[in-house]
C-alpha atoms as a PDB file:
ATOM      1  CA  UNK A   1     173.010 117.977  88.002  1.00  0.00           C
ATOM      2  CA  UNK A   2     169.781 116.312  86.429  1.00  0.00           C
ATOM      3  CA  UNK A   3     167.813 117.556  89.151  1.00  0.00           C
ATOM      4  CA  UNK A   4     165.790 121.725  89.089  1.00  0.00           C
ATOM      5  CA  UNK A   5     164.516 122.817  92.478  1.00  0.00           C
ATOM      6  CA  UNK A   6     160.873 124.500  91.530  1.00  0.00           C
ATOM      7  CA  UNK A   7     158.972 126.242  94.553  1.00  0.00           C
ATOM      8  CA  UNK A   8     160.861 124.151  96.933  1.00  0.00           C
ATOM      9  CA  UNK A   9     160.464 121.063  95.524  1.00  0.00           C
ATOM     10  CA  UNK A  10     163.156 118.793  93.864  1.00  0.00           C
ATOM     11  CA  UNK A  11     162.122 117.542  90.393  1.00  0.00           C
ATOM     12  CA  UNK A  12     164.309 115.268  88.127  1.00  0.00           C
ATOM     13  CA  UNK A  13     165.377 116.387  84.024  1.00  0.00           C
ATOM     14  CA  UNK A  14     164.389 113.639  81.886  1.00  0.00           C
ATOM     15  CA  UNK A  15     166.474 114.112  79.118  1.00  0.00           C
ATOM     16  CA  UNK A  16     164.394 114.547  75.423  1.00  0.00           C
ATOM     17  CA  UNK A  17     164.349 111.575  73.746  1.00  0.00           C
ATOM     18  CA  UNK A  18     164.191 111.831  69.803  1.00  0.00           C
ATOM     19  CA  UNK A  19     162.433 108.746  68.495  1.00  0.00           C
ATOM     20  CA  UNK A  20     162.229 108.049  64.894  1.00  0.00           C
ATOM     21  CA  UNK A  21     158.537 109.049  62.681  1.00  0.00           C
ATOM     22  CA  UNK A  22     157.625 105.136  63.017  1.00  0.00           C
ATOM     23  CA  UNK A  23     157.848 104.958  67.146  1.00  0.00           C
ATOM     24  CA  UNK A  24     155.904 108.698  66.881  1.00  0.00           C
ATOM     25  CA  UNK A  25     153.141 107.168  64.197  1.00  0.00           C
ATOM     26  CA  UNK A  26     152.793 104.106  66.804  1.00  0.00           C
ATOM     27  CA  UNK A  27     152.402 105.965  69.680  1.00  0.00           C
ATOM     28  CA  UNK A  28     149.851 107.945  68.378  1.00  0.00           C
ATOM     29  CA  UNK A  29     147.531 104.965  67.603  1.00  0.00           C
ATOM     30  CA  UNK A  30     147.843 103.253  70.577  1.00  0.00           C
ATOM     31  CA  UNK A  31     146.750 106.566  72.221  1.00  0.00           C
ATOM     32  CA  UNK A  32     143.417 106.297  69.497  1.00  0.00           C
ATOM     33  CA  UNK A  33     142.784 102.868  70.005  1.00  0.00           C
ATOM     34  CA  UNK A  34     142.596 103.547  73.831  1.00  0.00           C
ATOM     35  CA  UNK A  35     140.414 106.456  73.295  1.00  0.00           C
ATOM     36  CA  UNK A  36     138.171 104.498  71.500  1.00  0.00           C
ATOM     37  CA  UNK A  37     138.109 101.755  73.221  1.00  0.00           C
ATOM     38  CA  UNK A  38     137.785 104.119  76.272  1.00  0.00           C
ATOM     39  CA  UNK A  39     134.284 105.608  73.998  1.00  0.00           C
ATOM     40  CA  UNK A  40     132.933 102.004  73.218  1.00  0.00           C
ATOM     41  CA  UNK A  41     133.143 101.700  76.816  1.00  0.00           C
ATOM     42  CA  UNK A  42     130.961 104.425  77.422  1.00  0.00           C
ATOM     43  CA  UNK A  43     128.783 104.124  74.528  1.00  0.00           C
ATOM     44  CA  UNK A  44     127.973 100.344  75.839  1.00  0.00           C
ATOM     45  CA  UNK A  45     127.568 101.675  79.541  1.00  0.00           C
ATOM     46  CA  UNK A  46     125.026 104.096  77.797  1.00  0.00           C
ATOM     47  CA  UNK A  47     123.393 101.672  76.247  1.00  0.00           C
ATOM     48  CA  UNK A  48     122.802  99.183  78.868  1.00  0.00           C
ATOM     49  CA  UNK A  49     121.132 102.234  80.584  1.00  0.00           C
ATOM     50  CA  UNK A  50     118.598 102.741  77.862  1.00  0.00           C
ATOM     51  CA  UNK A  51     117.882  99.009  77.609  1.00  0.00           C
ATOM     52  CA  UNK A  52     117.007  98.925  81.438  1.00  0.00           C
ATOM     53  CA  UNK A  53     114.896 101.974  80.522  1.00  0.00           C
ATOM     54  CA  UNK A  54     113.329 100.832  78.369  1.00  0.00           C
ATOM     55  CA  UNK A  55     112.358  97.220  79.967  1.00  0.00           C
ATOM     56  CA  UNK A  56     110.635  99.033  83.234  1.00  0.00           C
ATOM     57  CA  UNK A  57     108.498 101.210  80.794  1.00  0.00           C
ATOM     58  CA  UNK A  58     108.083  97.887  78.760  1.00  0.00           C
ATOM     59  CA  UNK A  59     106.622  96.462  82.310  1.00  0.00           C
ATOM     60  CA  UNK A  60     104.532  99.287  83.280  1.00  0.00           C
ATOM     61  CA  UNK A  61     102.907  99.327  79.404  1.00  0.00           C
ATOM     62  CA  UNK A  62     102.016  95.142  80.497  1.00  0.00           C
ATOM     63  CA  UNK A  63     100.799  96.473  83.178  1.00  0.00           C
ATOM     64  CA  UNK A  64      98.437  99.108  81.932  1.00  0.00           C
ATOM     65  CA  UNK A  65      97.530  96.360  79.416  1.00  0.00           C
ATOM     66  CA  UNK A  66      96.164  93.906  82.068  1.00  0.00           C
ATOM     67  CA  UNK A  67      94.079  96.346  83.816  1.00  0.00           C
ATOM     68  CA  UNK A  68      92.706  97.751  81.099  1.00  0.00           C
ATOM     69  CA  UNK A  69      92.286  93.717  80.066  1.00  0.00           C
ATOM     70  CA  UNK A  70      90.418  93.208  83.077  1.00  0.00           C
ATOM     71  CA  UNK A  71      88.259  96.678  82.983  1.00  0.00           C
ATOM     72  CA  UNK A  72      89.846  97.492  86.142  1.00  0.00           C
ATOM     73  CA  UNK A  73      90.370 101.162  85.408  1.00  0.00           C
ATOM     74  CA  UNK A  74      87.159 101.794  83.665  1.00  0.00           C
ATOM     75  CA  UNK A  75      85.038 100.424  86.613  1.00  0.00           C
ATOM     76  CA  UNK A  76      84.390 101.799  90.309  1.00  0.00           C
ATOM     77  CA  UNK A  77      84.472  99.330  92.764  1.00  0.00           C
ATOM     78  CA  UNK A  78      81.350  98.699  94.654  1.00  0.00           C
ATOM     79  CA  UNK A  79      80.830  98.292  98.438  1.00  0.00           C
ATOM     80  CA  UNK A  80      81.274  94.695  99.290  1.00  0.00           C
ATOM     81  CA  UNK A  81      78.168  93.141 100.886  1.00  0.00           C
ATOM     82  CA  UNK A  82      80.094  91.907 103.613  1.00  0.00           C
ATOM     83  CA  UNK A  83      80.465  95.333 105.042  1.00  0.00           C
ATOM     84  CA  UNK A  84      79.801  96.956 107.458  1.00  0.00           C
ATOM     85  CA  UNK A  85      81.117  94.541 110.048  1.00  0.00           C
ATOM     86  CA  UNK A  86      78.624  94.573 112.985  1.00  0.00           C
ATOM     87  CA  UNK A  87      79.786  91.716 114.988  1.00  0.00           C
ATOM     88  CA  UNK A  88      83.351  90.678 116.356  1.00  0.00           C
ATOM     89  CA  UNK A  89      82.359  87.268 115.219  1.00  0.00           C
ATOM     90  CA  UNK A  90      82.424  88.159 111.151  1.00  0.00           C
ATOM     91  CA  UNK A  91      85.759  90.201 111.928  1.00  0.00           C
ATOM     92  CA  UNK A  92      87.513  87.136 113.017  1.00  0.00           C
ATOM     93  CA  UNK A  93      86.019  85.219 110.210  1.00  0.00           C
ATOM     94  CA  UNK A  94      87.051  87.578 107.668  1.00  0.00           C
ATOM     95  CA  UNK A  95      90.398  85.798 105.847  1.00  0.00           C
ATOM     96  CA  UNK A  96      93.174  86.663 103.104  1.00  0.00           C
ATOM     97  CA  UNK A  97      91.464  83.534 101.068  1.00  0.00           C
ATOM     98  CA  UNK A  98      88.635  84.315  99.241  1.00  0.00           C
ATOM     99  CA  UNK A  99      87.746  86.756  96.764  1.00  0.00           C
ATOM    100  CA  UNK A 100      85.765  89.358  99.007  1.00  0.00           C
ATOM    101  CA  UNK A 101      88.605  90.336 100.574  1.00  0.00           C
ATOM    102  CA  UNK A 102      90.355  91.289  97.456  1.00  0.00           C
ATOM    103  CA  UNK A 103      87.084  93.276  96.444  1.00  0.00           C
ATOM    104  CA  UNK A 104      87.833  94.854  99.698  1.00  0.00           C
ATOM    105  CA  UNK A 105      91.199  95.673  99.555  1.00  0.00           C
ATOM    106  CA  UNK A 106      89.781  97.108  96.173  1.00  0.00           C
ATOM    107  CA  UNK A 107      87.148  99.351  97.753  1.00  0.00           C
ATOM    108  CA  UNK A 108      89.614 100.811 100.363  1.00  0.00           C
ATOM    109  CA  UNK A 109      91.968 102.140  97.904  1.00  0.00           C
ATOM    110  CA  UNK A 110      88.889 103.655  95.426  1.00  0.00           C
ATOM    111  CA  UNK A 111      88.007 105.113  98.523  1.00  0.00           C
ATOM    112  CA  UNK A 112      91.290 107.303  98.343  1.00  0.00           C
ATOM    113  CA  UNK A 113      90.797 110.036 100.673  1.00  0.00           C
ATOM    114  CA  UNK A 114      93.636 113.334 100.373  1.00  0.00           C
ATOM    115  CA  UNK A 115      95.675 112.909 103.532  1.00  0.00           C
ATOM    116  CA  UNK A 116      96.527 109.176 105.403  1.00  0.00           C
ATOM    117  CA  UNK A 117      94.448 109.982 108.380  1.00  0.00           C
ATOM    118  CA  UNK A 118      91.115 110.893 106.594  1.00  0.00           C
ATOM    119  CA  UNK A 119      91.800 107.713 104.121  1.00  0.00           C
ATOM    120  CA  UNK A 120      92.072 105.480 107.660  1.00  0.00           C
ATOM    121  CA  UNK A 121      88.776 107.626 108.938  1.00  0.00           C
ATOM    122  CA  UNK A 122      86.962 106.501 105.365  1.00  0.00           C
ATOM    123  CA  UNK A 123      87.697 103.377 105.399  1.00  0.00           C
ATOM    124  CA  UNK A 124      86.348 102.589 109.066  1.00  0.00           C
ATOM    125  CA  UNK A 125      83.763 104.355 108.682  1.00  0.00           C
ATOM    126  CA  UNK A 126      82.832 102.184 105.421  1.00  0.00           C
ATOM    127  CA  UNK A 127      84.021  98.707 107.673  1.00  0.00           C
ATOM    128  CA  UNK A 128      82.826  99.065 110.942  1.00  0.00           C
ATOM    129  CA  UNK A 129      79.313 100.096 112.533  1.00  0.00           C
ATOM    130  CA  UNK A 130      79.434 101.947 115.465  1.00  0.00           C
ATOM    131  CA  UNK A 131      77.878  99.493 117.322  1.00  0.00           C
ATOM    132  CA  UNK A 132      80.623  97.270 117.107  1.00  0.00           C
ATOM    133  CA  UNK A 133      83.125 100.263 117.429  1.00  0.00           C
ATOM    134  CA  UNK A 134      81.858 100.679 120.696  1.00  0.00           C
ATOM    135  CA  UNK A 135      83.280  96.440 121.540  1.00  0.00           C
ATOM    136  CA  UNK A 136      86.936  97.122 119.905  1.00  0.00           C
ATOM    137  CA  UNK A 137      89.797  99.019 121.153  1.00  0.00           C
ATOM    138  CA  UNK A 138      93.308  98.887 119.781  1.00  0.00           C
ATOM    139  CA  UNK A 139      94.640  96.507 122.086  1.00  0.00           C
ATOM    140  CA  UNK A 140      91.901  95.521 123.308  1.00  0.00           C
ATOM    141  CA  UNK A 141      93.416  95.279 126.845  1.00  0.00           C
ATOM    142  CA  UNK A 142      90.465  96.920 128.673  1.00  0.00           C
ATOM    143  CA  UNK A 143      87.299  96.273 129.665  1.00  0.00           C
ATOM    144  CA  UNK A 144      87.236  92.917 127.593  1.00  0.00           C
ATOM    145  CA  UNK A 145      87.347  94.820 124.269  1.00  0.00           C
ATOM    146  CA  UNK A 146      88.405  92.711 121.480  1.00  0.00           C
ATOM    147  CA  UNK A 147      91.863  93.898 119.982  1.00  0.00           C
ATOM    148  CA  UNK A 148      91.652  95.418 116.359  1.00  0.00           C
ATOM    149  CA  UNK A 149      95.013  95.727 115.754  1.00  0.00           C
ATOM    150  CA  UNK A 150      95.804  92.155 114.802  1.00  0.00           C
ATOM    151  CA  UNK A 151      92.442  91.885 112.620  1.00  0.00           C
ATOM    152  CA  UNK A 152      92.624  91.249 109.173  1.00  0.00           C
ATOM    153  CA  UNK A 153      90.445  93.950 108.590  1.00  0.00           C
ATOM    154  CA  UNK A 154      92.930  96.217 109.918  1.00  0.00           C
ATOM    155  CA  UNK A 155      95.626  95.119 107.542  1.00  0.00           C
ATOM    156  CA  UNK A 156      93.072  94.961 104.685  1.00  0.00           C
ATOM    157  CA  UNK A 157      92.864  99.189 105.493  1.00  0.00           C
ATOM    158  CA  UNK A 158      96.417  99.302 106.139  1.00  0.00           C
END
């Protein structure tokens, strides 16, 4: 029979086949060729990974460039003159479109308090007097407090 049982299982003889020095000399350079192709693969793959490296640290080095460019790390931010708030009116005037509110947005992260609920603390403490704290509430559902959660002073802290 062509056939050995081993541990149960049923496995076929393939007979030895004697090939001549040429089909042996082939064989091994196909197996080399596919190696290497099988290395320029990973080589490439390799590559690719450095070259996407190498672009973000490219982007963070422009980066660096353009705030150093605009003096922005040299320089502490001063208090904008629009704040403290002390009237609901200039909260609801306060906008995304105009310059003070990036000097703003500015402040709040110089600011930069350890943990996220002294940071918050900081920064309404630097936005708000307490005279107008006393006319907000969050939702501003009660007592016809105005709501500060929809403010855009509230996202310019957030």
């Amino acid at each position: 029979s062509n056939h050995i049982q081993i541990l149960g299982n049923i496995v076929p003889i393939v007979p030895l086949q004697i090939t001549s020095p040429n089909q042996i000399s082939n064989q091994l350079e196909n197996n080399a060729l596919a190696r290497a192709g099988n290395e320029m693969q990973q080589i490439m793959e390799i590559l690719h990974d450095l070259q996407r490296k190498i672009q973000t640290i490219n982007e963070q080095l422009v980066s660096i460039e353009r705030k150093i460019d605009s003096n922005v790390i040299n320089t502490i931010p001063a208090k904008p003159q629009i704040l403290p708030f002390s009237t609901v009116k200039a909260i609801q005037l306060f906008t995304k479109d105009n310059a003070v509110y990036n000097k703003t947005v500015c402040y709040f992260k110089f600011l930069n308090c350890i943990t996220l609920k002294n940071s918050v603390h900081q920064c309404i403490k630097e936005a708000i007097t307490m005279q107008l704290v006393e006319q907000l509430t969050w939702w501003g559902n009660t007592d016809n407090k105005f709501p500060f959660h929809n403010t855009i002073l509230c996202q310019t802290i957030y």
